[in-house]
Protein backbone atom coordinates (compact mmCIF):
# COMPACT_ATOMS: atom_id res chain seq x y z
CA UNK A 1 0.00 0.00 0.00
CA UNK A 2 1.20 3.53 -0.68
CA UNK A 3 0.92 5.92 1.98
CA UNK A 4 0.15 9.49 0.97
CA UNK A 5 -1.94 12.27 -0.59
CA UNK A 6 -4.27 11.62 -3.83
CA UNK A 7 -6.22 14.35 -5.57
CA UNK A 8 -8.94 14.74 -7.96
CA UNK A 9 -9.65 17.48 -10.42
CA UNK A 10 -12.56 15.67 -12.42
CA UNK A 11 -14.62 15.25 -9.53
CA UNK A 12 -13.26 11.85 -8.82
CA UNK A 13 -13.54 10.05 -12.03
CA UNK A 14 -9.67 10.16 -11.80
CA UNK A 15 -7.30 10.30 -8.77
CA UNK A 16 -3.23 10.89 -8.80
CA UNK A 17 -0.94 10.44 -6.18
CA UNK A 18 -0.19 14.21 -5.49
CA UNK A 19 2.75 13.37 -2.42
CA UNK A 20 4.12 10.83 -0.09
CA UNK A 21 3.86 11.40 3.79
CA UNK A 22 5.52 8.41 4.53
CA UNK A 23 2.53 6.50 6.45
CA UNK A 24 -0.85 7.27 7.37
CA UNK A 25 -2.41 11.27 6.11
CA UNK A 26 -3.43 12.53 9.20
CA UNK A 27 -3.64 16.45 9.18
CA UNK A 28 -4.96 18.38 6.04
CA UNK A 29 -5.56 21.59 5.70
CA UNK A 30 -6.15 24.16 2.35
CA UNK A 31 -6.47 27.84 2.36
CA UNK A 32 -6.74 28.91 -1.27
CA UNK A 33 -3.73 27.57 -3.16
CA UNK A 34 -1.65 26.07 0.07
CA UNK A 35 -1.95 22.94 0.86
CA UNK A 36 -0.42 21.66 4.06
CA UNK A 37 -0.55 17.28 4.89
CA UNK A 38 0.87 15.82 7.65
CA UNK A 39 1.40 12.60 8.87
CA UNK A 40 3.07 9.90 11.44
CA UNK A 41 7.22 9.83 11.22
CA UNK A 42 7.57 13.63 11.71
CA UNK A 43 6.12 14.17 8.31
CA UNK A 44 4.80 17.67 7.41
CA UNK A 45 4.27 18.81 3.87
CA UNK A 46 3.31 21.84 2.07
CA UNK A 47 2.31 23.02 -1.34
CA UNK A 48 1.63 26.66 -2.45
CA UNK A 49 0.53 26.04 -5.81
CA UNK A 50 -2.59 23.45 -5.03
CA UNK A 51 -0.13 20.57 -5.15
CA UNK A 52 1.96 20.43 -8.03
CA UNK A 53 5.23 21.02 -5.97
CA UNK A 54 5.72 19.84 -2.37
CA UNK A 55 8.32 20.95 0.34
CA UNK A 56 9.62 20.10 3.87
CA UNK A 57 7.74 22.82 6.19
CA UNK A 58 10.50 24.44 8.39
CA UNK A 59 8.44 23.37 11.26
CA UNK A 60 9.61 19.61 10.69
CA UNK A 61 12.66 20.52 12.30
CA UNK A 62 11.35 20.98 15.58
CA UNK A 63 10.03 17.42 15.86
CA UNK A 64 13.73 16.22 16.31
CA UNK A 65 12.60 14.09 19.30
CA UNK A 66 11.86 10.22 18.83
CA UNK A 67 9.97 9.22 15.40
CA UNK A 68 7.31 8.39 17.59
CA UNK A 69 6.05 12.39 17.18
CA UNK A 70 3.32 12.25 14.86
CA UNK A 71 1.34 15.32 13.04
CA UNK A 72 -2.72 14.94 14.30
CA UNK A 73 -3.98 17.91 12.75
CA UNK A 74 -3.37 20.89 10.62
CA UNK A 75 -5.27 23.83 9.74
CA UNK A 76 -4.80 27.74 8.51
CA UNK A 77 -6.52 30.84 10.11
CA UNK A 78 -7.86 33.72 8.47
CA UNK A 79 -4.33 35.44 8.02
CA UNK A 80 -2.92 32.31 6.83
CA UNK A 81 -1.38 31.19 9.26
CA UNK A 82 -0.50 27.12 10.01
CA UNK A 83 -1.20 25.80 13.24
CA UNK A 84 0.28 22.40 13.77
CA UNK A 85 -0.89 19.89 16.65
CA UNK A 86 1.60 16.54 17.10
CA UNK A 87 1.71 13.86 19.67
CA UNK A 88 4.40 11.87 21.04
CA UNK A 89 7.46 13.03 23.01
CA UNK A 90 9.22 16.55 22.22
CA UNK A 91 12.00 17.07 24.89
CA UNK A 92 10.39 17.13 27.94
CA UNK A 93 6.30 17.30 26.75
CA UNK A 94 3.78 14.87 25.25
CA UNK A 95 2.43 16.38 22.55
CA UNK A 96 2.07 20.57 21.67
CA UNK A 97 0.83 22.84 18.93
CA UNK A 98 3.11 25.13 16.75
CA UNK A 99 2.56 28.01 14.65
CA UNK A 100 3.63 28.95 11.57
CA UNK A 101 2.98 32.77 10.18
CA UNK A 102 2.32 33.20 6.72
């Protein structure tokens, strides 16, 4: 099975695997052309450009703790920006929520 992100643009007649997240999708969040997906294994993806390019979000790097730090949910405000909730160890906490301005 391949873990990741599929998308649609014909209403789902068709579906294309847009990026890989390494395991399970278990954040998403869209605020006009960004896309942000995250997932167990540290993984946290975003797209500005509705998914045709995909990069590392800077905020990975905080989740340098054990790979047992998974991303449970993503979402943008109305100024754009990403809040990010995780849970497993990071240093000294279990779980915490970061933010990411636009």
């Amino acid at each position: 099975m391949l873990y990741g992100l599929y998308v649609t643009r014909d209403l789902g007649r068709t579906w294309e695997h847009a990026t890989e997240v390494g395991t399970e999708v278990l954040g998403l969040a869209c605020r006009g052309r960004e896309v942000a997906v995250g997932g167990r294994s540290r993984a946290l993806l975003v797209s500005h450009d509705l998914g045709a390019h995909w990069t590392k979000e800077p905020l990975t790097d905080l989740f340098t703790a054990p790979s047992s730090v998974s991303v449970q949910a993503t979402a943008f405000d109305d100024a754009g920006v990403l809040d990010v909730g995780f849970e497993g160890l990071y240093t000294d906490r279990r779980g915490s929520l970061f933010r990411r301005s636009p």
